[in-house]
C-alpha atoms as a PDB file:
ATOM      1  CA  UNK A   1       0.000   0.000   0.000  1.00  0.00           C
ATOM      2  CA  UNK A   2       2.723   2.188   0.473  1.00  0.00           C
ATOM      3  CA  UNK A   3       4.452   2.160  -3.188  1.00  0.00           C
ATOM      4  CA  UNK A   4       1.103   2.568  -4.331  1.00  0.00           C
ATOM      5  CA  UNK A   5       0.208   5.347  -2.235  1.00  0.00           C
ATOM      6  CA  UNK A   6       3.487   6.790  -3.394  1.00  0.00           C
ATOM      7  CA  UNK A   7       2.585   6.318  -6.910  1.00  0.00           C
ATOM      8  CA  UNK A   8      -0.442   8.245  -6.902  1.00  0.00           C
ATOM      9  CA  UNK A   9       0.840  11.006  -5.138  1.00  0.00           C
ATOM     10  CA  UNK A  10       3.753  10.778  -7.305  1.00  0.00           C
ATOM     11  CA  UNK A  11       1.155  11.145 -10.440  1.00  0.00           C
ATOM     12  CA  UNK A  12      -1.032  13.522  -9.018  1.00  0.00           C
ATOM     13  CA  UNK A  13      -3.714  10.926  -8.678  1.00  0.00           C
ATOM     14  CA  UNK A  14      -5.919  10.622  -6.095  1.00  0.00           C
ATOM     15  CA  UNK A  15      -6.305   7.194  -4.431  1.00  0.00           C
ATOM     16  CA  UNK A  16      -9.723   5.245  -5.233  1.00  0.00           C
ATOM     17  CA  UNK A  17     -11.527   3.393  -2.552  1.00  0.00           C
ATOM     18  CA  UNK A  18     -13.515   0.572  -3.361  1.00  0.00           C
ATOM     19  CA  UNK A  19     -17.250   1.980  -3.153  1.00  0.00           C
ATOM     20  CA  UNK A  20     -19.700  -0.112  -1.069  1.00  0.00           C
ATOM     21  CA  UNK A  21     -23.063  -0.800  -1.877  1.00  0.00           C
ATOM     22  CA  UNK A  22     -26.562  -2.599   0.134  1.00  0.00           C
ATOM     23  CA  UNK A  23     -29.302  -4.974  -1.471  1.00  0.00           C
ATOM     24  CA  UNK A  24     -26.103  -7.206  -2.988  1.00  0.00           C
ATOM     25  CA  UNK A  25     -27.558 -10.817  -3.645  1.00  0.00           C
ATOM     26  CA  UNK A  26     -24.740 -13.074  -4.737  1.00  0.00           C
ATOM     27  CA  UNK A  27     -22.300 -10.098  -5.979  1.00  0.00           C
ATOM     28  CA  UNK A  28     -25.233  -8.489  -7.852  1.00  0.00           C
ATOM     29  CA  UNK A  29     -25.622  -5.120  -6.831  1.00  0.00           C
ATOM     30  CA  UNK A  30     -29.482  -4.556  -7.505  1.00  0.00           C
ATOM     31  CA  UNK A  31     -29.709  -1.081  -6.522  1.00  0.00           C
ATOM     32  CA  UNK A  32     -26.490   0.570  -7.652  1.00  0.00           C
ATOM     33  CA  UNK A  33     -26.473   3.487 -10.183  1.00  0.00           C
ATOM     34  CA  UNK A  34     -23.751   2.899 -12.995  1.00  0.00           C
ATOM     35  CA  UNK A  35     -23.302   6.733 -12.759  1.00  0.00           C
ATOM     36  CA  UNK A  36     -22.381   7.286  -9.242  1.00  0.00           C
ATOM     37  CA  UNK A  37     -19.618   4.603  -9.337  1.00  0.00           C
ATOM     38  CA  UNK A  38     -16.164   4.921  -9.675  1.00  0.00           C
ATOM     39  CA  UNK A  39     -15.204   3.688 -13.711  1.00  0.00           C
ATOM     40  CA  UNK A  40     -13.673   0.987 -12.073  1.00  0.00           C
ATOM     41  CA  UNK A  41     -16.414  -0.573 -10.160  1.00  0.00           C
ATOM     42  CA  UNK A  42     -19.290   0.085 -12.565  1.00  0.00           C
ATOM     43  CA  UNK A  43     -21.590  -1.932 -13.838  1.00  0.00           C
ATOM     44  CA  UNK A  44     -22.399  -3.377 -16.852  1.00  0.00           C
ATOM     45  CA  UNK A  45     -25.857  -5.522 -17.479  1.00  0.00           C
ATOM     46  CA  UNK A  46     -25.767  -5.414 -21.033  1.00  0.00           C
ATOM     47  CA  UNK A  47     -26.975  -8.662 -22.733  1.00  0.00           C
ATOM     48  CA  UNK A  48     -28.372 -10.402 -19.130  1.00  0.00           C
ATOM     49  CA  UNK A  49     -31.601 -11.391 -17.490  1.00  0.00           C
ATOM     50  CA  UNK A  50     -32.070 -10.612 -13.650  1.00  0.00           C
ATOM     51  CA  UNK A  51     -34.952 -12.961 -11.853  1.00  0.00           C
ATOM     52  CA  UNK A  52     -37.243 -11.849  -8.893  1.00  0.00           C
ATOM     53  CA  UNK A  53     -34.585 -13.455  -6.317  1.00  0.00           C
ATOM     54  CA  UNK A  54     -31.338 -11.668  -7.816  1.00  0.00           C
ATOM     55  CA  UNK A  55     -29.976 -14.520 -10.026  1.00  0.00           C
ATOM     56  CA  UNK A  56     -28.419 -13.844 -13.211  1.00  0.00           C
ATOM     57  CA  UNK A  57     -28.688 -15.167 -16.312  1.00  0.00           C
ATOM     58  CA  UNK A  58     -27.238 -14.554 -20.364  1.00  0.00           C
ATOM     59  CA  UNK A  59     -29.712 -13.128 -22.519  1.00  0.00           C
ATOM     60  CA  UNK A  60     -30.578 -16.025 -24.881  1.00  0.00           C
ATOM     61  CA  UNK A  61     -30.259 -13.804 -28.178  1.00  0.00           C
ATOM     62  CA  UNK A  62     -29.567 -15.532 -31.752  1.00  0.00           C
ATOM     63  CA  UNK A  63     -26.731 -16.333 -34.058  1.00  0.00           C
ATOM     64  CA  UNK A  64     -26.508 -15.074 -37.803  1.00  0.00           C
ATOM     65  CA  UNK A  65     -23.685 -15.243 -39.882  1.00  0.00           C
ATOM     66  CA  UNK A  66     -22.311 -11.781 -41.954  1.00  0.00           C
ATOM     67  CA  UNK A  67     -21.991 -12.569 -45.473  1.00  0.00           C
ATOM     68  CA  UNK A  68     -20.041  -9.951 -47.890  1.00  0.00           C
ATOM     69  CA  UNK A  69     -17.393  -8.720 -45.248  1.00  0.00           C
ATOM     70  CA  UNK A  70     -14.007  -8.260 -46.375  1.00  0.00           C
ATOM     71  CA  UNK A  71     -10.902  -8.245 -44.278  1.00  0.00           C
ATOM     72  CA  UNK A  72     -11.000  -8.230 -40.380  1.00  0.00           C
ATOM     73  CA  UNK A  73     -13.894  -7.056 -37.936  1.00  0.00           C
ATOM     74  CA  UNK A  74     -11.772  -4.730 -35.711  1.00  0.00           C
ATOM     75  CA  UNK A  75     -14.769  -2.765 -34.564  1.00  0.00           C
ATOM     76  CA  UNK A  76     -18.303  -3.327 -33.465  1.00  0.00           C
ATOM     77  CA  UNK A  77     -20.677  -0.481 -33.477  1.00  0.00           C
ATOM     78  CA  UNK A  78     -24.155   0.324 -32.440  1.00  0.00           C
ATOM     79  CA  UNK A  79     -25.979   3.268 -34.043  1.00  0.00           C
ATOM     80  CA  UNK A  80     -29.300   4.500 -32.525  1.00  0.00           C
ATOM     81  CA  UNK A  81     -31.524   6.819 -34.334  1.00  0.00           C
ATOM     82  CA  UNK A  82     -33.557   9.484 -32.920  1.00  0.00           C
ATOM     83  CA  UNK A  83     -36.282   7.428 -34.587  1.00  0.00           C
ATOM     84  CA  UNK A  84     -35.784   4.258 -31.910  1.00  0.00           C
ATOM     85  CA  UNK A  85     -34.114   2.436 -34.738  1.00  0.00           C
ATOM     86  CA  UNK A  86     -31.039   0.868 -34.330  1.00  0.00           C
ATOM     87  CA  UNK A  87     -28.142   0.028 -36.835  1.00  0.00           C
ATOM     88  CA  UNK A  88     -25.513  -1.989 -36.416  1.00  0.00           C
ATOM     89  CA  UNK A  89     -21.756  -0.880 -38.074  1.00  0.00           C
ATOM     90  CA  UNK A  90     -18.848  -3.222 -38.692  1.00  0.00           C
ATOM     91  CA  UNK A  91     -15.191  -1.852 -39.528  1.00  0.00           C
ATOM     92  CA  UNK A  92     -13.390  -4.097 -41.363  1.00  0.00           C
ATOM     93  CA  UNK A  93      -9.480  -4.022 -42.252  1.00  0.00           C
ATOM     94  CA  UNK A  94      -8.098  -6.286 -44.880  1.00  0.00           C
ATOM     95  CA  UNK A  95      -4.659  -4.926 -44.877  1.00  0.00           C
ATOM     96  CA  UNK A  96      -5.289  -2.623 -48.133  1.00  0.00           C
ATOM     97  CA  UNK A  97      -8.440  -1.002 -47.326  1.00  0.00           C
ATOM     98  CA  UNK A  98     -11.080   0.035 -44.025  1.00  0.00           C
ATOM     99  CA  UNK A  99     -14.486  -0.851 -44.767  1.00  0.00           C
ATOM    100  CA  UNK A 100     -17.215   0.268 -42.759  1.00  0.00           C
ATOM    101  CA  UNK A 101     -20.466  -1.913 -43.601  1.00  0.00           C
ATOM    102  CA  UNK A 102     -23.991  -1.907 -42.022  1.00  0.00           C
ATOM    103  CA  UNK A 103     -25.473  -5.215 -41.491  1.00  0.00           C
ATOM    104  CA  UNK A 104     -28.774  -6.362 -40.632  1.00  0.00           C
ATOM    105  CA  UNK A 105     -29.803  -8.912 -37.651  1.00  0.00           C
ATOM    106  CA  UNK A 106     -30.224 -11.494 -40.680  1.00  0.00           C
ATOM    107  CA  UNK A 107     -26.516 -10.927 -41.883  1.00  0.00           C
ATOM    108  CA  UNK A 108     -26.670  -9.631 -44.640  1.00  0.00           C
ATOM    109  CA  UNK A 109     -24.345  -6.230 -44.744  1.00  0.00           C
ATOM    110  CA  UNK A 110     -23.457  -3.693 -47.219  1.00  0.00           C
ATOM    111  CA  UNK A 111     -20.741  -1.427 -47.465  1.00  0.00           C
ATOM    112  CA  UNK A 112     -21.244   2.385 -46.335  1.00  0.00           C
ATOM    113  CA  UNK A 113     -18.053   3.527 -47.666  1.00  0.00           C
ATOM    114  CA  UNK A 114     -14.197   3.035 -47.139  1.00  0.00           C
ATOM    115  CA  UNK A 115     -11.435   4.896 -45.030  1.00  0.00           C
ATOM    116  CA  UNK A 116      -7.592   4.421 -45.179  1.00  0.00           C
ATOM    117  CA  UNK A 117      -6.489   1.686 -43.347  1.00  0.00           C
ATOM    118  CA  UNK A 118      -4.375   1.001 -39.939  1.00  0.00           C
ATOM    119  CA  UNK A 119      -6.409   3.206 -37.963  1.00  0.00           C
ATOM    120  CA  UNK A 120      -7.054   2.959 -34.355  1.00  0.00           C
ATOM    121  CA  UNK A 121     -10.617   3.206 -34.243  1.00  0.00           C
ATOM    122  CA  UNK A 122     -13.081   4.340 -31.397  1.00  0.00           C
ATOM    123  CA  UNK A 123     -16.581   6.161 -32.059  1.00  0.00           C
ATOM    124  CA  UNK A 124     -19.451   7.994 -29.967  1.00  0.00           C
ATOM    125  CA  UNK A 125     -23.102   9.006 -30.993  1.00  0.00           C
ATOM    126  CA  UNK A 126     -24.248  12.939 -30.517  1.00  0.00           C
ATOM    127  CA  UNK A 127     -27.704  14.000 -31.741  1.00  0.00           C
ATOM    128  CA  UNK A 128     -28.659  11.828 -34.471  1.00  0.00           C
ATOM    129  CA  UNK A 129     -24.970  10.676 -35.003  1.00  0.00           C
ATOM    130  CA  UNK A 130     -22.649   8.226 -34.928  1.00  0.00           C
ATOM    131  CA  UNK A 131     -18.633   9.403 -35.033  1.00  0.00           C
ATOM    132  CA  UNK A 132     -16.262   7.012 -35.863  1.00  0.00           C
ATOM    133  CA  UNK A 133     -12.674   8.348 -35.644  1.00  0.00           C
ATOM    134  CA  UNK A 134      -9.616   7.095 -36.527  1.00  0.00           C
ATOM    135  CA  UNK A 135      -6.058   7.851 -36.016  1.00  0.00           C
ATOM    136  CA  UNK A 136      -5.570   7.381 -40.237  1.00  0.00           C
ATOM    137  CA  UNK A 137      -8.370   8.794 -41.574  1.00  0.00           C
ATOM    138  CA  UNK A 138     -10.846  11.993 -41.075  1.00  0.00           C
ATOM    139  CA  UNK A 139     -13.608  11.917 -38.600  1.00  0.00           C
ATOM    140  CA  UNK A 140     -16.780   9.676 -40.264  1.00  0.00           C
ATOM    141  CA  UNK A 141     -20.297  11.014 -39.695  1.00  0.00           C
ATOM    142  CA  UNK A 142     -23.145   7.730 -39.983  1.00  0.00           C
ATOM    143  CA  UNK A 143     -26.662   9.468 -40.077  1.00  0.00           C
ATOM    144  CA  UNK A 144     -28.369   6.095 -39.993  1.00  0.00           C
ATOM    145  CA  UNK A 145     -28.135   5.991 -43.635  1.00  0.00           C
ATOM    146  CA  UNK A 146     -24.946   7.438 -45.280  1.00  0.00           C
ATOM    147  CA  UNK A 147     -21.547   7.937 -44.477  1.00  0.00           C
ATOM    148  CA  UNK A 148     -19.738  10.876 -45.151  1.00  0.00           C
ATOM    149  CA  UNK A 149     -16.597  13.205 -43.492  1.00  0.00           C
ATOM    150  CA  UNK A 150     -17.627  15.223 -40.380  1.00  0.00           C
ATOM    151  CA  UNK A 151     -17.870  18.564 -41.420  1.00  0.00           C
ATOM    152  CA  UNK A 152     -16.061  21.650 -39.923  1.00  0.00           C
ATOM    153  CA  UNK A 153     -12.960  19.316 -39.215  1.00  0.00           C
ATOM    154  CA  UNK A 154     -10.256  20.551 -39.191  1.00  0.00           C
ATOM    155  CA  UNK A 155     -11.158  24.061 -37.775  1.00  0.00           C
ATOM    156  CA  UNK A 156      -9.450  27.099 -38.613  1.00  0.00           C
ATOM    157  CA  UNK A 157      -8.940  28.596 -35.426  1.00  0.00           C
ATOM    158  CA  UNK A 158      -9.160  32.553 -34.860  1.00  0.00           C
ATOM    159  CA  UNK A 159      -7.201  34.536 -32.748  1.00  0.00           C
ATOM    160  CA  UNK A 160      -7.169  33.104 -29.334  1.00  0.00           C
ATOM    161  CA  UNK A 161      -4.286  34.607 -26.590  1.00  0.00           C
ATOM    162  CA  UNK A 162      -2.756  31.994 -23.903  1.00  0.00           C
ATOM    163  CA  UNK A 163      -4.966  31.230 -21.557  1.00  0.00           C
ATOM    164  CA  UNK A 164      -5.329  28.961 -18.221  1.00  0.00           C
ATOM    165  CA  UNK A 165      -6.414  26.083 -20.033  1.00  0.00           C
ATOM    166  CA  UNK A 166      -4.460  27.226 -23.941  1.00  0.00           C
ATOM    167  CA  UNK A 167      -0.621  27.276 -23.460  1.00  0.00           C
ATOM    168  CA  UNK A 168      -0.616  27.992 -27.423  1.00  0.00           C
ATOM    169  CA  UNK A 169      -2.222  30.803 -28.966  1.00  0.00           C
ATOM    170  CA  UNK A 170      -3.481  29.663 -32.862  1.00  0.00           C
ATOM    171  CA  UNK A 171       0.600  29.395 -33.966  1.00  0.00           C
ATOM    172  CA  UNK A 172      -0.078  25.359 -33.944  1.00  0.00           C
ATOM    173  CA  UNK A 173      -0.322  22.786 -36.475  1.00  0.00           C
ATOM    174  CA  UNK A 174      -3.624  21.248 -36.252  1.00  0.00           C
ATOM    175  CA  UNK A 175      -3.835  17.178 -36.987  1.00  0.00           C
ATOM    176  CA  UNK A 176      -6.800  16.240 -39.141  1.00  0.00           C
ATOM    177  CA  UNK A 177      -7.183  12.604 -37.438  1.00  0.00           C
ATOM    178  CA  UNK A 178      -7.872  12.319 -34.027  1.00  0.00           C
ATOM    179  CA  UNK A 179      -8.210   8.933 -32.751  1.00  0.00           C
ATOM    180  CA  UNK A 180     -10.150   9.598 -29.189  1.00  0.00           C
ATOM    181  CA  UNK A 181     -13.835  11.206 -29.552  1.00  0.00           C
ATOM    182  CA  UNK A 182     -16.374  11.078 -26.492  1.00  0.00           C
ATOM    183  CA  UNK A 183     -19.671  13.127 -25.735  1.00  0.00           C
ATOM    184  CA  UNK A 184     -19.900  15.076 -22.819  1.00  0.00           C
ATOM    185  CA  UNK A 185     -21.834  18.435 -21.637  1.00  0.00           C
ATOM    186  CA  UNK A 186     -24.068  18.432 -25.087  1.00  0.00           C
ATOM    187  CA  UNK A 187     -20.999  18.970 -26.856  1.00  0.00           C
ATOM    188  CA  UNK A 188     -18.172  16.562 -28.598  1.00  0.00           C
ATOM    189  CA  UNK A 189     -14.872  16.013 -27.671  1.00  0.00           C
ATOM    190  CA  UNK A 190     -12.095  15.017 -29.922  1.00  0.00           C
ATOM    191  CA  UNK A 191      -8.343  13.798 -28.944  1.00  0.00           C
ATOM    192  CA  UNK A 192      -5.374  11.760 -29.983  1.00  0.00           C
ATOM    193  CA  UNK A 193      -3.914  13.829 -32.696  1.00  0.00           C
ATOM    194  CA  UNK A 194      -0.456  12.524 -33.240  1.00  0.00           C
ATOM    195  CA  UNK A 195       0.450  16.556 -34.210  1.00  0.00           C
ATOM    196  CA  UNK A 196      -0.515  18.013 -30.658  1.00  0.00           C
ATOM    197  CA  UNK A 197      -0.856  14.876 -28.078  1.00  0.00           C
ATOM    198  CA  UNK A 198      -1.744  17.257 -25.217  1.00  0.00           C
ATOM    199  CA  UNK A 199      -4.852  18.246 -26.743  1.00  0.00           C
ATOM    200  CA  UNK A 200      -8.394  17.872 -25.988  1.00  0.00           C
ATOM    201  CA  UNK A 201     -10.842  19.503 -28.488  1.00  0.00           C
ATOM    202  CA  UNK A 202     -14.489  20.329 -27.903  1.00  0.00           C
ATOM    203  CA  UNK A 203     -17.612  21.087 -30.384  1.00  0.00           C
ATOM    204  CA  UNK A 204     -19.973  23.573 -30.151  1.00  0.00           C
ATOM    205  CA  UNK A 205     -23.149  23.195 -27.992  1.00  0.00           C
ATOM    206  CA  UNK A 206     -25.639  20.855 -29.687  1.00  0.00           C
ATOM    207  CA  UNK A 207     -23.483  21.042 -32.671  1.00  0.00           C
ATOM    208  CA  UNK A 208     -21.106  18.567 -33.498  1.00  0.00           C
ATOM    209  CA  UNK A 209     -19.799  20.088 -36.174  1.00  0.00           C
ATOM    210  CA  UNK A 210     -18.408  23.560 -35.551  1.00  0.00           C
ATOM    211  CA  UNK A 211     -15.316  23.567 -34.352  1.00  0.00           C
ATOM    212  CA  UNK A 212     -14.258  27.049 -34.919  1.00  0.00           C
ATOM    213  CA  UNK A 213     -14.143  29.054 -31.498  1.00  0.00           C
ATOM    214  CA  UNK A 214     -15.450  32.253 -32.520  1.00  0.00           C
ATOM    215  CA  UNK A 215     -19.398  33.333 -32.173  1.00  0.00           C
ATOM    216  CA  UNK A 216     -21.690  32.558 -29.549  1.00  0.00           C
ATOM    217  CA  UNK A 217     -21.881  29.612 -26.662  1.00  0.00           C
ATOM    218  CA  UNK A 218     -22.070  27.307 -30.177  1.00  0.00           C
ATOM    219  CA  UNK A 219     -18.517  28.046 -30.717  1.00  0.00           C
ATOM    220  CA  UNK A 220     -15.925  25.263 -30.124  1.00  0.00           C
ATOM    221  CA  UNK A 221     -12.440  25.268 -28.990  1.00  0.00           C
ATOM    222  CA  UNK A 222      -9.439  23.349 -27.548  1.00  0.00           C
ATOM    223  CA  UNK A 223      -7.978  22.975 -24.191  1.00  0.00           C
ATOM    224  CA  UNK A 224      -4.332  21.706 -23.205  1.00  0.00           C
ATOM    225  CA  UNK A 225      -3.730  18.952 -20.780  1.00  0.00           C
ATOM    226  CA  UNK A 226      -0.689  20.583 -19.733  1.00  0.00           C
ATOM    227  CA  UNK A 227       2.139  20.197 -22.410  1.00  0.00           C
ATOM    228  CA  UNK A 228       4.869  20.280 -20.144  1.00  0.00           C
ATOM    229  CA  UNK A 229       4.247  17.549 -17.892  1.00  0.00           C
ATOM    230  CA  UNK A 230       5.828  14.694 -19.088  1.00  0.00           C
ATOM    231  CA  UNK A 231       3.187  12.844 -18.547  1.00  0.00           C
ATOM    232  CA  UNK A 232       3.132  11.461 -21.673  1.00  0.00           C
ATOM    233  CA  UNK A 233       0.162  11.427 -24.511  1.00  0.00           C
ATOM    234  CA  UNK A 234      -3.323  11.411 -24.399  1.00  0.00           C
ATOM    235  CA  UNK A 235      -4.695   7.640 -24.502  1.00  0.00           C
ATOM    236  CA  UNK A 236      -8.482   8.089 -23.288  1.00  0.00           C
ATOM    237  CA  UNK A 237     -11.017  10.395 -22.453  1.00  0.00           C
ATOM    238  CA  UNK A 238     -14.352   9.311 -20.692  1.00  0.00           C
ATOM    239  CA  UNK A 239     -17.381  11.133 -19.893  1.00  0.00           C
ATOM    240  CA  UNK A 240     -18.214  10.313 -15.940  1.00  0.00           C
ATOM    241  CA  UNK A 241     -19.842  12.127 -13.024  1.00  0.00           C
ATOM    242  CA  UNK A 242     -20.300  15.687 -14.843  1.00  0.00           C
ATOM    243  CA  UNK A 243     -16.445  15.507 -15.759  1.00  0.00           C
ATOM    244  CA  UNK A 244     -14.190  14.555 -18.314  1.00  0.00           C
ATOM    245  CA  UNK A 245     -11.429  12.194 -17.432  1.00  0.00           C
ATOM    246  CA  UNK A 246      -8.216  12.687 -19.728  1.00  0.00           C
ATOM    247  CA  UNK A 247      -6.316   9.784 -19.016  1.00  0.00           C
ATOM    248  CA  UNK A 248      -2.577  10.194 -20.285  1.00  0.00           C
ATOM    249  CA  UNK A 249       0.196   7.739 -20.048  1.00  0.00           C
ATOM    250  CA  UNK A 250       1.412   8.500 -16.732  1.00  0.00           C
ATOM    251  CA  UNK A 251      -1.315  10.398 -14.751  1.00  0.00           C
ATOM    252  CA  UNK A 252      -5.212  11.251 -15.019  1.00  0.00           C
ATOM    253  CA  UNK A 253      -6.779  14.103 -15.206  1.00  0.00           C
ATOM    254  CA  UNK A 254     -10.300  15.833 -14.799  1.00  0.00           C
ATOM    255  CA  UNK A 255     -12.177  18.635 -17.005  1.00  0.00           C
ATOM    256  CA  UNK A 256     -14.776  20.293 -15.215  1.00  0.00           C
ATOM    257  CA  UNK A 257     -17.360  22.422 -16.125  1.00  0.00           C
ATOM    258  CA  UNK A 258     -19.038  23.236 -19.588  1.00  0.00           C
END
């Protein structure tokens, strides 16, 4: 306990405790909100069954094989329309080209359109939206029908002096593929550009895509997770508890506030 303790103060971290909870039948923690736990200890029921008297049980589901893929299924995704409807995304990599294809619950899947390949995928969904970025190719829009680039990325930045949370004024090169995108406080976040690793780029409210940070509260903007730290790069952010948890390669930090 006392290297670790060291550690984290070391890191500026603060130490976790393990977060108790009541009503636990069997390890099943029927009354726990996946919200107000640490990222650690929450909970995921996806794809179960819970009975009367707390058991547990997988969610029988089906099996259908995906016909008309090419390369390899890197990356699952789930889109949900503001309709209800949902649409399921596969990105495929056969060495040569990224595929992303839509397939249907029957298997059969067709191809949406095709990125450069290599990347290091994640995505997030924001009003109507899926995002799928990659660290070798543009931010992807999916509207539950097409494909197509994310408009207003890259920004052209304005004017903006150093600042508490900017230790660059607009003299930077921006990187046009972030790999790291997350929703949080109605607006999207964007990181992992290979240009400016200390970076952490937000939307405009409601609008996920303007990027420029002039106009009114829809502007966008960056902030910097302090360049100097030698902490490393950026290698996850997470929407949790009204914060944003930048997690770099040797320390974690929160962004608080909208």
């Amino acid at each position: 306990m006392g290297d670790r303790s060291l550690l984290c103060e070391r890191l500026h971290l603060m130490p976790i405790k393990p977060q108790l909870f009541t009503d636990n039948i069997l390890g099943l923690n029927l009354r726990a909100i996946e919200g107000n736990a640490d990222p650690r200890y929450a909970l995921d029921m996806d794809g179960v069954l819970l009975d009367t008297l707390g058991g547990i049980s997988k969610w029988p589901g089906r099996t259908a094989k995906i016909t008309g893929l090419t390369g390899a299924v890197t990356k699952l995704i789930e889109h949900n329309g503001n309709d209800g409807t949902i649409k399921l995304l596969a990105y495929c990599d056969d060495g040569a080209t990224a595929t992303i294809y839509s397939w249907t619950p029957e298997g059969a899947s067709a191809s949406l359109g095709t990125v450069a390949t290599g990347g290091e995928v994640s995505h997030a969904q924001f009003v109507g939206l899926t995002v799928i970025v990659g660290n070798k190719f543009v931010p992807q829009k999916y509207n539950g029908s097409t494909l197509g680039t994310l408009a207003g990325w890259p920004p052209v930045y304005s004017t903006q002096a150093v600042t508490e949370i900017s230790e660059d004024d607009t003299a930077f090169t921006l990187g046009a593929n972030p790999s790291l995108v997350e929703t949080h406080v109605n607006r999207l976040w964007l990181s992992g550009d290979a240009t400016n690793p200390y970076k952490v780029y937000y939307s405009g409210n409601f609008t996920p895509e303007t990027w420029t940070n002039t106009g009114s509260i829809e502007r966008g903007g960056w902030i910097d997770i302090l360049k100097n730290d030698n902490k490393g790069k950026i290698t996850a952010i997470v929407s949790w508890q009204n914060k944003l948890v930048v997690f770099k390669e040797l320390a974690i930090y929160f962004i608080e506030g909208t």
